[in-house]
C-alpha atoms as a PDB file:
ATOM      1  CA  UNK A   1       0.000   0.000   0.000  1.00  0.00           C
ATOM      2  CA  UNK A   2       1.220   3.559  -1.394  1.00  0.00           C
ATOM      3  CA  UNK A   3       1.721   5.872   1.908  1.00  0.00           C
ATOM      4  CA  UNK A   4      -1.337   7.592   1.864  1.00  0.00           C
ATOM      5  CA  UNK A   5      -2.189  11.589   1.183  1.00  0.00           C
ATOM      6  CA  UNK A   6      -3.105  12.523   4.151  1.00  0.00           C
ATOM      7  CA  UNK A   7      -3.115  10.671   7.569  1.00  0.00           C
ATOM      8  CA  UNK A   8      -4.554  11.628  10.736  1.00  0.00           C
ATOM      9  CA  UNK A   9      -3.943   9.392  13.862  1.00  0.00           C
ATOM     10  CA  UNK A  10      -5.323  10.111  16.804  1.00  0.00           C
ATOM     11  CA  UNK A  11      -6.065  13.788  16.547  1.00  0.00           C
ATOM     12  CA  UNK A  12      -8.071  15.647  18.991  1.00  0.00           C
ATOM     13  CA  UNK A  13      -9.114  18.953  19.588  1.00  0.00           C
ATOM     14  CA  UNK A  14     -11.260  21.206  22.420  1.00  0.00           C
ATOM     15  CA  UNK A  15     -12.390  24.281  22.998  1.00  0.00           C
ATOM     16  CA  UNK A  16     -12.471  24.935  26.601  1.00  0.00           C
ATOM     17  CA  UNK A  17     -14.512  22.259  27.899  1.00  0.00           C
ATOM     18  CA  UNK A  18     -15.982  21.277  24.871  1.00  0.00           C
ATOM     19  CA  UNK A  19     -14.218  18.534  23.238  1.00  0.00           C
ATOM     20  CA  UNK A  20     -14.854  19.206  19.286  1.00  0.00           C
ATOM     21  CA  UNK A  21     -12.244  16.287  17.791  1.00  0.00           C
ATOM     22  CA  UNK A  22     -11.839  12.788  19.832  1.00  0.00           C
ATOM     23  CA  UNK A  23      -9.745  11.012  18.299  1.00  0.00           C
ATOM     24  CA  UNK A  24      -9.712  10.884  14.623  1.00  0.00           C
ATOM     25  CA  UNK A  25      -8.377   8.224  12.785  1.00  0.00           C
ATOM     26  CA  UNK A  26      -8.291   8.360   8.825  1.00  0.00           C
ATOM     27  CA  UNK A  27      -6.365   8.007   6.010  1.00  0.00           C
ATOM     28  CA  UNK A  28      -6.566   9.294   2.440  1.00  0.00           C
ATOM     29  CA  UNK A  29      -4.943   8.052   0.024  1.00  0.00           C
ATOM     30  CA  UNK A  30      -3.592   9.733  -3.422  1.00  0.00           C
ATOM     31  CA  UNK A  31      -6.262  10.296  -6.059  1.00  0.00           C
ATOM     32  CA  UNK A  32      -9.147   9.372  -3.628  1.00  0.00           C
ATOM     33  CA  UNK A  33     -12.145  11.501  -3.091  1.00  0.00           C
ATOM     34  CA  UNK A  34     -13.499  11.433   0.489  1.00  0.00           C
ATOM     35  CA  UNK A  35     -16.501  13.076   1.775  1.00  0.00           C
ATOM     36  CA  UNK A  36     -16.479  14.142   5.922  1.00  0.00           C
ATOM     37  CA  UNK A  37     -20.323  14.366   6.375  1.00  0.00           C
ATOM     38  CA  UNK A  38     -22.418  14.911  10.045  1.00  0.00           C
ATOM     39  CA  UNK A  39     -24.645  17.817  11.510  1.00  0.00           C
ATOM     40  CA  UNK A  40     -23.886  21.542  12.049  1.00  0.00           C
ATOM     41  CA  UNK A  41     -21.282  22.136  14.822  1.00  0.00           C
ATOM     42  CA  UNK A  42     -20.057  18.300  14.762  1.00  0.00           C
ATOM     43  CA  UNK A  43     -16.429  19.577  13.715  1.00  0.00           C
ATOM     44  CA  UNK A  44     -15.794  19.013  10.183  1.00  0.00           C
ATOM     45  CA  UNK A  45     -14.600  22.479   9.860  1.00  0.00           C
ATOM     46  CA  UNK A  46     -12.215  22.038  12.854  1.00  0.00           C
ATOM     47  CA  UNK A  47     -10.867  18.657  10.965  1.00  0.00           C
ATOM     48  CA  UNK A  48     -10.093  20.732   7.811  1.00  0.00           C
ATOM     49  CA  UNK A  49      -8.545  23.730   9.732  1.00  0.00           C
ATOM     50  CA  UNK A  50      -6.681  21.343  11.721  1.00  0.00           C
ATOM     51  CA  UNK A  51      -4.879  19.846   8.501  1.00  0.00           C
ATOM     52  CA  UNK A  52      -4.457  22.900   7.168  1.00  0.00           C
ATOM     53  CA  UNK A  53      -2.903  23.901  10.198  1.00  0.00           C
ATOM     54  CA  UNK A  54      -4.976  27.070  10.813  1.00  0.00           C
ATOM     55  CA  UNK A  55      -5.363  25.585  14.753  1.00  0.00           C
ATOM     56  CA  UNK A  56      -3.196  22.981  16.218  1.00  0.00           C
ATOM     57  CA  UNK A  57      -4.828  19.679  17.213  1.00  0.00           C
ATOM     58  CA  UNK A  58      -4.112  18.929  21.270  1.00  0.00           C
ATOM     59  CA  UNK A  59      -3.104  15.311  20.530  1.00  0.00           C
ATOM     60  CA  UNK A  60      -2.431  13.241  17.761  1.00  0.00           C
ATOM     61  CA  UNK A  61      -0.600  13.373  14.586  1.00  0.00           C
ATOM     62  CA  UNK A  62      -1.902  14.756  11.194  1.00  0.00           C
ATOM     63  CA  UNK A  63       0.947  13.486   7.842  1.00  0.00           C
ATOM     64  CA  UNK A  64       0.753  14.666   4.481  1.00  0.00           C
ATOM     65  CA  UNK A  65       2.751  12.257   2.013  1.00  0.00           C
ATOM     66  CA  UNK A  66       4.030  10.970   5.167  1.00  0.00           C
ATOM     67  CA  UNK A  67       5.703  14.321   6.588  1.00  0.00           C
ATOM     68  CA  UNK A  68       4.458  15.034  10.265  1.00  0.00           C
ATOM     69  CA  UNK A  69       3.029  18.402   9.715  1.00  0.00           C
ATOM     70  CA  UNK A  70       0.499  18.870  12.907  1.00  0.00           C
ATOM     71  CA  UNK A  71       3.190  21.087  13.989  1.00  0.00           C
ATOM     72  CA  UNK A  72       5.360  22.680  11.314  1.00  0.00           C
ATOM     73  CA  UNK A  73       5.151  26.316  10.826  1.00  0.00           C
ATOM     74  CA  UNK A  74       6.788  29.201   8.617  1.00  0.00           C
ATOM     75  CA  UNK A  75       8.844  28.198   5.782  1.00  0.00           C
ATOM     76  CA  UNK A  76       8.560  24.349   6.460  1.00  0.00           C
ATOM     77  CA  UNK A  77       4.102  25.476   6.870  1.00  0.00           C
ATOM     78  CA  UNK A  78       3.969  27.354   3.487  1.00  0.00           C
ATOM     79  CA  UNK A  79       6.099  24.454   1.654  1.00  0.00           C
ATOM     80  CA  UNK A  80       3.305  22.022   2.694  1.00  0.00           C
ATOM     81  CA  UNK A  81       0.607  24.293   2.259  1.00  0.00           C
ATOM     82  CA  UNK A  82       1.783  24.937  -1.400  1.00  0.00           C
ATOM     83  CA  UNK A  83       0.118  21.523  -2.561  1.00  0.00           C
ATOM     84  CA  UNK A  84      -3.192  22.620  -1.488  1.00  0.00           C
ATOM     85  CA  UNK A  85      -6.361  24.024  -3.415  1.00  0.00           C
ATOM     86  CA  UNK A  86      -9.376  25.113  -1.729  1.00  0.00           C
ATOM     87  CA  UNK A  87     -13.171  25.816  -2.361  1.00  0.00           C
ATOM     88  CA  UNK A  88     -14.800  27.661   0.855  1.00  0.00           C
ATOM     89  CA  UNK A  89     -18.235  28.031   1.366  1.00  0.00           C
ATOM     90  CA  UNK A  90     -19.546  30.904  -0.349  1.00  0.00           C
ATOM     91  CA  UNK A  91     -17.200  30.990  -2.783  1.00  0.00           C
ATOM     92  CA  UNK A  92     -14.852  33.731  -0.274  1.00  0.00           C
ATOM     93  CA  UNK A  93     -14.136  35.868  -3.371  1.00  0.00           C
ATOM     94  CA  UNK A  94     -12.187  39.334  -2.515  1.00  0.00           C
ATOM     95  CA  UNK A  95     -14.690  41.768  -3.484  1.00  0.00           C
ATOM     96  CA  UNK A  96     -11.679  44.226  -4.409  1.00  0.00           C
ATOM     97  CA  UNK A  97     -10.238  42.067  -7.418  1.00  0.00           C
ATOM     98  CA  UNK A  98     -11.519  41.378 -10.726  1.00  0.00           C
ATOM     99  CA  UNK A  99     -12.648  37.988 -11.277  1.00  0.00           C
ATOM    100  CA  UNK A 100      -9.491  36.793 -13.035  1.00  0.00           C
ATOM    101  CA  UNK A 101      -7.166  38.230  -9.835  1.00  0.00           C
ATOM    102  CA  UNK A 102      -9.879  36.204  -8.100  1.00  0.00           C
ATOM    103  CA  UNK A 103      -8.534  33.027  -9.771  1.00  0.00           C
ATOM    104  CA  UNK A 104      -4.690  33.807 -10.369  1.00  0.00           C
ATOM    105  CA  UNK A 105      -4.280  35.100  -6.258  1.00  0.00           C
ATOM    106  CA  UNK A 106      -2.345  31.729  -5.819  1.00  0.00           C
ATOM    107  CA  UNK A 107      -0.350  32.194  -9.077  1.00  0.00           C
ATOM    108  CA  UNK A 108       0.747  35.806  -8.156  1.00  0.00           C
ATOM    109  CA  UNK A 109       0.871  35.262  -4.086  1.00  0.00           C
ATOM    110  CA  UNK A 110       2.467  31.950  -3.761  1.00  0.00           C
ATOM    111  CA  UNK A 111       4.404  31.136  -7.106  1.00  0.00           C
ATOM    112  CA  UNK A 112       5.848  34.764  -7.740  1.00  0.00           C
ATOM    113  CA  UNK A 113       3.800  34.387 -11.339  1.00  0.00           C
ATOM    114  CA  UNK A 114       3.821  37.414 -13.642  1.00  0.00           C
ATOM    115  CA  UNK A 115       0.539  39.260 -14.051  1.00  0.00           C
ATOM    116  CA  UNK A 116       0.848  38.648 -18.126  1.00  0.00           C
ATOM    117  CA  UNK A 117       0.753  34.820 -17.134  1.00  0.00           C
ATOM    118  CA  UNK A 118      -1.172  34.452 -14.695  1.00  0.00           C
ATOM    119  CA  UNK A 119      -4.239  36.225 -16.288  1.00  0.00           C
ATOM    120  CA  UNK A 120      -3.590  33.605 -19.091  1.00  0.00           C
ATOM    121  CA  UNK A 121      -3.958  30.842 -16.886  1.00  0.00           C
ATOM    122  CA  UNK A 122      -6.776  32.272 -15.263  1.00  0.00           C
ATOM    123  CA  UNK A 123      -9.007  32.506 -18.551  1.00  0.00           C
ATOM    124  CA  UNK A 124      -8.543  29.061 -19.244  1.00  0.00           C
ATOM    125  CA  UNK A 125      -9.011  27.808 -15.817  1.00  0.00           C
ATOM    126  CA  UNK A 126     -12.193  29.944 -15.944  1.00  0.00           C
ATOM    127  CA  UNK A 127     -13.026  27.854 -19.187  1.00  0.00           C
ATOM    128  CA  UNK A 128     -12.317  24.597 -17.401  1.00  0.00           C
ATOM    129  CA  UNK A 129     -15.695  25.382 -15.296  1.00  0.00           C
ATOM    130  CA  UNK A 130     -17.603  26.729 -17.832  1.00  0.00           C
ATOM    131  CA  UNK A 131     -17.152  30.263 -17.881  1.00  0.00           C
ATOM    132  CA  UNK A 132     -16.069  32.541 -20.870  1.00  0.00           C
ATOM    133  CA  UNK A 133     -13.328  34.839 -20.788  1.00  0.00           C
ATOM    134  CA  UNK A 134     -15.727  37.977 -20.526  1.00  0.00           C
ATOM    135  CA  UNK A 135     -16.326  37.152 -17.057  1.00  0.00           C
ATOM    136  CA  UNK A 136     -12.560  37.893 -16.600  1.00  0.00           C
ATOM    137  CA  UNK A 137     -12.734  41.121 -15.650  1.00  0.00           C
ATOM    138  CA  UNK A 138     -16.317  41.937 -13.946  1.00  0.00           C
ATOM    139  CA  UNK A 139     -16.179  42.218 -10.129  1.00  0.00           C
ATOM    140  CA  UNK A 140     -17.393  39.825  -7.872  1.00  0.00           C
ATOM    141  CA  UNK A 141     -20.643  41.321  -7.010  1.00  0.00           C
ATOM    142  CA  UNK A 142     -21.861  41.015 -10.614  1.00  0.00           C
ATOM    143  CA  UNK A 143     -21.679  37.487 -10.833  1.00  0.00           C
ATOM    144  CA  UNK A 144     -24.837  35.262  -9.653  1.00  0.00           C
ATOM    145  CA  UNK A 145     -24.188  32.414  -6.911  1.00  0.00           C
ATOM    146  CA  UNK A 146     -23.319  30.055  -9.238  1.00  0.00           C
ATOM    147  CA  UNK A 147     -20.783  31.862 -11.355  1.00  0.00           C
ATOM    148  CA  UNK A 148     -18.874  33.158  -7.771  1.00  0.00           C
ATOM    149  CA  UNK A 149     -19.349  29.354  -7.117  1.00  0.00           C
ATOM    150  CA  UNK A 150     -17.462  28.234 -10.217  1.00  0.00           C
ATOM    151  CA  UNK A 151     -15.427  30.939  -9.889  1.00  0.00           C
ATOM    152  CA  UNK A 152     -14.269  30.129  -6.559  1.00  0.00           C
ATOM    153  CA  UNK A 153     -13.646  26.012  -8.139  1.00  0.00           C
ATOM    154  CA  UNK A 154     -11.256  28.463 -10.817  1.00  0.00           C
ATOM    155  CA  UNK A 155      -9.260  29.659  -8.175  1.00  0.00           C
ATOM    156  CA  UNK A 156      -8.924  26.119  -6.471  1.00  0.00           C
ATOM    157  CA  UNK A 157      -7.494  24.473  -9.095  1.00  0.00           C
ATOM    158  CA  UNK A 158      -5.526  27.200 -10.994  1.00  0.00           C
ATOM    159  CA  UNK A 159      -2.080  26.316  -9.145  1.00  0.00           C
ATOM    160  CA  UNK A 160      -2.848  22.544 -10.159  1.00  0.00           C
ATOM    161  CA  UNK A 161      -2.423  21.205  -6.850  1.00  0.00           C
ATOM    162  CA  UNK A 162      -2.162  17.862  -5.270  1.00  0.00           C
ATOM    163  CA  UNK A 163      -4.741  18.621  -2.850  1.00  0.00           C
ATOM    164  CA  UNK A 164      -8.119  20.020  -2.714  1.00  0.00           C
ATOM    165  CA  UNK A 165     -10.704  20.747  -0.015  1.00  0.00           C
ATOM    166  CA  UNK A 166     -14.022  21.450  -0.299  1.00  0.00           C
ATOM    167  CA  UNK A 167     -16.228  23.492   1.968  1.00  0.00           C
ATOM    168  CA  UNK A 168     -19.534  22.634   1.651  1.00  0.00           C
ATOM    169  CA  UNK A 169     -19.197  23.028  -1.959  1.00  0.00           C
ATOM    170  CA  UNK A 170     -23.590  23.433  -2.866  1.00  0.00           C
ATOM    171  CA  UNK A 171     -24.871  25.564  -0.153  1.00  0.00           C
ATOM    172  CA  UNK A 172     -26.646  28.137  -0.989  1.00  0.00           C
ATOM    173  CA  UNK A 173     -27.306  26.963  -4.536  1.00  0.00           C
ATOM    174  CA  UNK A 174     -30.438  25.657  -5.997  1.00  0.00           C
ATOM    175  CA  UNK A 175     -30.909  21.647  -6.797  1.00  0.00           C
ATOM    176  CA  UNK A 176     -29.844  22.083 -10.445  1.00  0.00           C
ATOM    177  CA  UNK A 177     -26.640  24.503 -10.204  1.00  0.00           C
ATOM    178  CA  UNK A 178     -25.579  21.973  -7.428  1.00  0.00           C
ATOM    179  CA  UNK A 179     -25.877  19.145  -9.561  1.00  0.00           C
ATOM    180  CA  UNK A 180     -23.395  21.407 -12.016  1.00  0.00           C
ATOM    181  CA  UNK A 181     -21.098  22.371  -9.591  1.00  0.00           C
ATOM    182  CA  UNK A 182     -20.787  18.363  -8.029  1.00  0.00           C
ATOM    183  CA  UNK A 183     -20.408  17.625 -11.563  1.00  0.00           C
ATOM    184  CA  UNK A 184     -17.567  20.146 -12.026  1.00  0.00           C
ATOM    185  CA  UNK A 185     -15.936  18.992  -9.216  1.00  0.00           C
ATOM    186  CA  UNK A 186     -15.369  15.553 -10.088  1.00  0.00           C
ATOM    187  CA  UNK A 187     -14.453  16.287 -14.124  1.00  0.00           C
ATOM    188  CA  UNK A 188     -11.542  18.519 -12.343  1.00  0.00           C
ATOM    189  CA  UNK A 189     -10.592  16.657  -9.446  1.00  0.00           C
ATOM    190  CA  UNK A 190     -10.129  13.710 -12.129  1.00  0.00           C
ATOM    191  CA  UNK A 191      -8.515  15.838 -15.076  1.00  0.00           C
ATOM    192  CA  UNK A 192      -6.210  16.944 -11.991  1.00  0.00           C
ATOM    193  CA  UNK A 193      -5.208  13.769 -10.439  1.00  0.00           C
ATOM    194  CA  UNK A 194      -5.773  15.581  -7.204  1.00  0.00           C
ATOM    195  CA  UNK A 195      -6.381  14.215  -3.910  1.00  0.00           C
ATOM    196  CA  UNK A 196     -10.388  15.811  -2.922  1.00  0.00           C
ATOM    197  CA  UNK A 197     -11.310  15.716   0.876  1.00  0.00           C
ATOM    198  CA  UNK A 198     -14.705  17.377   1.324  1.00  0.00           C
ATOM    199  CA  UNK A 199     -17.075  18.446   4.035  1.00  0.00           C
ATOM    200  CA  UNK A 200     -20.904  18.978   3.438  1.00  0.00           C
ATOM    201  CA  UNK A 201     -24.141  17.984   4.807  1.00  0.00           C
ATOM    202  CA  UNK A 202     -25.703  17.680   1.235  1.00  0.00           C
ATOM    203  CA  UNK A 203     -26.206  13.826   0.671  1.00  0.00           C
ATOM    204  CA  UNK A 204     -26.485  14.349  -3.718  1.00  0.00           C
ATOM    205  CA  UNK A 205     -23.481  16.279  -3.068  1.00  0.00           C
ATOM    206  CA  UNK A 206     -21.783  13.404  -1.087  1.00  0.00           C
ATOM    207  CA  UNK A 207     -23.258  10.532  -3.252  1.00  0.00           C
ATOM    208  CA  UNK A 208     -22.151  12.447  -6.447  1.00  0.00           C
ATOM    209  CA  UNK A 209     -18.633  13.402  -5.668  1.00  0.00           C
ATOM    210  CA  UNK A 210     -17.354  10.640  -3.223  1.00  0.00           C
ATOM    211  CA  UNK A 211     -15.331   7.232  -3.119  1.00  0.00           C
ATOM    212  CA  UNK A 212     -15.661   7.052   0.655  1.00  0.00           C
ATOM    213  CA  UNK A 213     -17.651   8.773   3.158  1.00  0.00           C
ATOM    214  CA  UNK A 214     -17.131   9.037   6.637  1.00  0.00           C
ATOM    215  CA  UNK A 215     -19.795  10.204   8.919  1.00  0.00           C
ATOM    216  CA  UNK A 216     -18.132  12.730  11.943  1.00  0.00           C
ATOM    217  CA  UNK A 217     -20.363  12.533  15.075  1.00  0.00           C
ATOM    218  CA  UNK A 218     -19.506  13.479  18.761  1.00  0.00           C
ATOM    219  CA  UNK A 219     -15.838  13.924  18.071  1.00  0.00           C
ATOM    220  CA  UNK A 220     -15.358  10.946  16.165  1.00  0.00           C
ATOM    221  CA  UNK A 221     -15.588   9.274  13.040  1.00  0.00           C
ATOM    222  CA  UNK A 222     -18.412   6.535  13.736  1.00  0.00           C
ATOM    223  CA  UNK A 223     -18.351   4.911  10.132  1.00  0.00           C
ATOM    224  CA  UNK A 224     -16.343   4.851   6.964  1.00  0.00           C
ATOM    225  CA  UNK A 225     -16.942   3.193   3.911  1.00  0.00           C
ATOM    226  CA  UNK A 226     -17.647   3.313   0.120  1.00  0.00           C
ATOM    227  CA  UNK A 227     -20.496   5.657  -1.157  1.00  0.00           C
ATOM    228  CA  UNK A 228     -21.961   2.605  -2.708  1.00  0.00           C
ATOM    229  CA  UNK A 229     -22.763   1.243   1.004  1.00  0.00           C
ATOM    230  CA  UNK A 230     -23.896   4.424   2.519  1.00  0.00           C
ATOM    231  CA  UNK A 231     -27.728   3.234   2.258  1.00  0.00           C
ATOM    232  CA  UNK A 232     -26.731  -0.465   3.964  1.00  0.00           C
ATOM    233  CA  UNK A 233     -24.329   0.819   6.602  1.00  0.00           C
ATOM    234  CA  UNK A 234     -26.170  -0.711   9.616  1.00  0.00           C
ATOM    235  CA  UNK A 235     -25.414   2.606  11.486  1.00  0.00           C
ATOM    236  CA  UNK A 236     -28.632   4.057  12.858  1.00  0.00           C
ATOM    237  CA  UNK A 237     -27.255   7.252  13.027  1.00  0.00           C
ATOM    238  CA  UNK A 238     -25.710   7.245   9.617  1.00  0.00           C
ATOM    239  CA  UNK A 239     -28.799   5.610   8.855  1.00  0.00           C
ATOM    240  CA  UNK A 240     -30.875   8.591  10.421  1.00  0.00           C
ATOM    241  CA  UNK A 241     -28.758  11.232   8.912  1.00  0.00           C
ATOM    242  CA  UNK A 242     -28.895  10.645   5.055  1.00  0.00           C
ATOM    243  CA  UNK A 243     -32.512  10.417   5.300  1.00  0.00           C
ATOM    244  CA  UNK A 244     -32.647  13.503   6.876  1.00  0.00           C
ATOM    245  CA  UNK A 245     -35.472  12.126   9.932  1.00  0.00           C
ATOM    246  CA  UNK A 246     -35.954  13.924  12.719  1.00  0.00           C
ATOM    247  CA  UNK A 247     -36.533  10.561  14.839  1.00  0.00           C
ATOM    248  CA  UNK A 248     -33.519   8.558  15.792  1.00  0.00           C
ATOM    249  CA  UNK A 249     -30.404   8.493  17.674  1.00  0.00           C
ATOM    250  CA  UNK A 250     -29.225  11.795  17.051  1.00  0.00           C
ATOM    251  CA  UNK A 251     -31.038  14.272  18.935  1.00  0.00           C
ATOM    252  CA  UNK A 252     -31.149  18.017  18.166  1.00  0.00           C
ATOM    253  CA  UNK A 253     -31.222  20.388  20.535  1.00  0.00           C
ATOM    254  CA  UNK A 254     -34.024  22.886  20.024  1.00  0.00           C
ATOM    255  CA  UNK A 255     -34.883  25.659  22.473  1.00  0.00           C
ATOM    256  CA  UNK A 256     -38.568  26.200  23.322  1.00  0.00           C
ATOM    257  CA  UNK A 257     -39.476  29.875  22.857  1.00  0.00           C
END
């Protein structure tokens, strides 16, 4: 077995009292497309963060091509940060830039890329998801939730990187431009090679874009297995959660008015 992508062993994390990570345990490995799903506030965003090394994890070890990184930091951080792409939810354009600095901020930020260039490779990124080179140069605010969607896939993928993360890729979008934008991501995670680790609580989404899904509940990753055995994973709360019911083992907390 190849050493995989990314490995986390053991890795926890709290916040105060409020233990948010207990002891992940999960390996990805190169070319694979994993999907982190579970409820609002379960810690999926803490997990990315964590391996992105935005916070530090109080235990446990996080490895990226089999470099211990859970605790690297300036030169040694950017080196390993430099094989990463990543969506965020709602898009996170800078409202300041033109679309195509949008998608070329990598290029000209991290790889020292000339503006001549980069705006090159920015156009036909843009083309890669759909979108002509007119849209180069409006703002932002002028595109529709879908295009800054898209756009924000542009800028993920422009540096061609090993690695890409997805932030609840579909929210906010209706059923349709969804369906184009999971169908977007897996035409350029493929066409990349890349490694795609994703976190969303939209089951198409999941089903659509996933070789493996693992469910995060409570701190810790109660099942993990092929999409094509979500629907038979004899998990009641898995079970309860891609069917969306509001009876089961997983109780929400709702506050009476």
């Amino acid at each position: 077995m190849d050493v995989p992508k990314i490995s986390l062993k053991g890795v926890k994390k709290a916040f105060g009292p409020k233990v948010v990570l207990d002891g992940v345990d999960l390996d990805i490995q190169r070319g694979e497309s994993v999907v982190i799903i579970g409820g609002s506030g379960t810690g999926k965003s803490v997990l990315l963060k964590s391996i992105l090394g935005i916070l530090q994890p109080d235990a446990g070890t996080i490895r990226i091509d089999g470099e211990d990184t859970t605790h690297i930091t300036g030169r040694d951080r950017e080196r390993a940060m430099a094989k990463f792409g990543m969506l965020f939810q709602g898009a996170a354009l800078f409202d300041s830039l033109p679309v195509w600095e949008n998608v070329a901020f990598g290029l000209m930020q991290g790889q020292r890329v000339g503006r001549k260039e980069a705006r090159e490779r920015a156009v036909a990124t843009l083309g890669a998801v759909g979108l002509g080179p007119d849209v180069a140069n409006l703002s932002p605010s002028e595109l529709s939730g879908g295009m800054q969607k898209r756009v924000g896939l542009a800028r993920a993928i422009c540096t061609n990187p090993e690695i890409i993360f997805f932030d609840e890729p579909t929210t906010g979008l209706d059923p349709i431009m969804a369906d184009v934008i999971n169908d977007l991501i897996v035409k350029c995670v493929k066409d990349l090679g890349a490694t795609a680790l994703s976190i969303t609580h939209d089951m198409a989404s999941a089903r659509k874009i996933a070789d493996r899904i693992a469910m995060l509940y409570k701190g810790k990753l109660i099942w993990v297995g092929p999409v094509s055995e979500i629907d038979n994973s004899g998990n009641a709360y898995v079970d309860q959660f891609i069917h969306g019911r509001a009876e089961g083992p997983i109780q929400m907390q709702i506050r009476a008015f």
